[in-house]
Protein backbone atom coordinates (compact mmCIF):
# COMPACT_ATOMS: atom_id res chain seq x y z
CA UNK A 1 12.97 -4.07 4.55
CA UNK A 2 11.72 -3.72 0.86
CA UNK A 3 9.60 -5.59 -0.84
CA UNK A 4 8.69 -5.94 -5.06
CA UNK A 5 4.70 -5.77 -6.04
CA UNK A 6 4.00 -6.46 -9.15
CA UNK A 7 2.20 -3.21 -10.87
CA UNK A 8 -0.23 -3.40 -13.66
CA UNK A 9 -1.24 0.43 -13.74
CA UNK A 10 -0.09 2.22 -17.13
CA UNK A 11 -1.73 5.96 -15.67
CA UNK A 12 -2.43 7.76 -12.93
CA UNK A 13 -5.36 7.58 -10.04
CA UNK A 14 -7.38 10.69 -10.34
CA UNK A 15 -8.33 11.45 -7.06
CA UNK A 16 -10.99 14.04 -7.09
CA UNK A 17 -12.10 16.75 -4.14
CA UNK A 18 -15.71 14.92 -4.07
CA UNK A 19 -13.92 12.05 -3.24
CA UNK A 20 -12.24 13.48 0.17
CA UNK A 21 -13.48 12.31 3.56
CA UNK A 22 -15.15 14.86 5.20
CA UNK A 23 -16.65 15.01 8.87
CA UNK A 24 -20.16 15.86 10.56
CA UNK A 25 -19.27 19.32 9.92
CA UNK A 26 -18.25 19.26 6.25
CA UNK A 27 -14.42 19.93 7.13
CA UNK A 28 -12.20 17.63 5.27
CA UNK A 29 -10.53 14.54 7.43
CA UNK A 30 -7.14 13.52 6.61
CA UNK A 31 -6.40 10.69 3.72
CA UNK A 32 -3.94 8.21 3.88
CA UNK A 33 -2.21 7.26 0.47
CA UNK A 34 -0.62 3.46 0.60
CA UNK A 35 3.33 3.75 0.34
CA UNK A 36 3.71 0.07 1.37
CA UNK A 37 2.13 -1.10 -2.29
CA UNK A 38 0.06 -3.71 -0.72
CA UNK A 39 -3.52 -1.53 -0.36
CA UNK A 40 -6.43 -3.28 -2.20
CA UNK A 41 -8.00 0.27 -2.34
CA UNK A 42 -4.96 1.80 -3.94
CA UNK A 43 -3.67 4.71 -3.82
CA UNK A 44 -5.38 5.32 -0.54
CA UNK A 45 -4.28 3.06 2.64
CA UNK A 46 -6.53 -0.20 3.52
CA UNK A 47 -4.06 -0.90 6.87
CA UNK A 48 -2.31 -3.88 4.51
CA UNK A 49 1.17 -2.00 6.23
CA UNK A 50 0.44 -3.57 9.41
CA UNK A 51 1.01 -6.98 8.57
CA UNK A 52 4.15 -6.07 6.53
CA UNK A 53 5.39 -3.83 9.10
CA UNK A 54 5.02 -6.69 12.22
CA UNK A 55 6.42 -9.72 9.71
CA UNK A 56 9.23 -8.12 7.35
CA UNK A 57 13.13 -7.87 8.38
CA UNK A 58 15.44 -5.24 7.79
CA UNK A 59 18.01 -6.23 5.30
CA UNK A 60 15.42 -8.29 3.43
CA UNK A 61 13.33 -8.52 0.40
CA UNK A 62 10.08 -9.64 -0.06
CA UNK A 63 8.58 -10.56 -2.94
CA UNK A 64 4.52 -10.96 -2.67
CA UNK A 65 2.11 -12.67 -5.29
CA UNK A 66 -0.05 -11.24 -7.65
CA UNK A 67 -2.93 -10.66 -4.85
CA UNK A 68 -0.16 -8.46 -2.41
CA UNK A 69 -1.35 -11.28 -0.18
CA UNK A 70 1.23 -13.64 0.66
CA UNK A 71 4.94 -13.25 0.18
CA UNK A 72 6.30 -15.63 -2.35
CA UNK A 73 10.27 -15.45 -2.36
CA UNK A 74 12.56 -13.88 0.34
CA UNK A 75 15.48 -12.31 -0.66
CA UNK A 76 18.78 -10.81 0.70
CA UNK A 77 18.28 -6.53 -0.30
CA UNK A 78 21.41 -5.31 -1.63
């Protein structure tokens, strides 16, 4: 499965060390940066995956709307 999301972006996220989880005890928890494209909280992982990973085909490709909400075209993925 593969699926085109239409990016606005010209730069780079700056993500900075204040910025890192960290537990009770100060240590730093792990982050999770989207791969699937379809965070809203981009470029760290909202769970989006998990509705692309239980709907999307292998051999397909999806194209999703403007929101990464709802997949507008289907496509065979050559």
């Amino acid at each position: 499965m593969a699926r085109l999301i239409r990016v606005e972006a010209s730069g780079p996220i700056k993500i900075e060390p204040a910025q890192f989880p960290r537990d009770e005890q100060g240590n730093l928890k792990p982050m999770f940066i989207c791969a699937c494209g379809l965070s809203k909280n981009s470029p760290f992982c909202d769970g989006a995956h998990k509705a692309c990973r239980a709907s999307e085909q292998a051999g397909t490709l999806y194209v999703y709307d403007r929101d990464r909400t709802a997949v507008v075209e289907e496509r065979r993925d050559t």
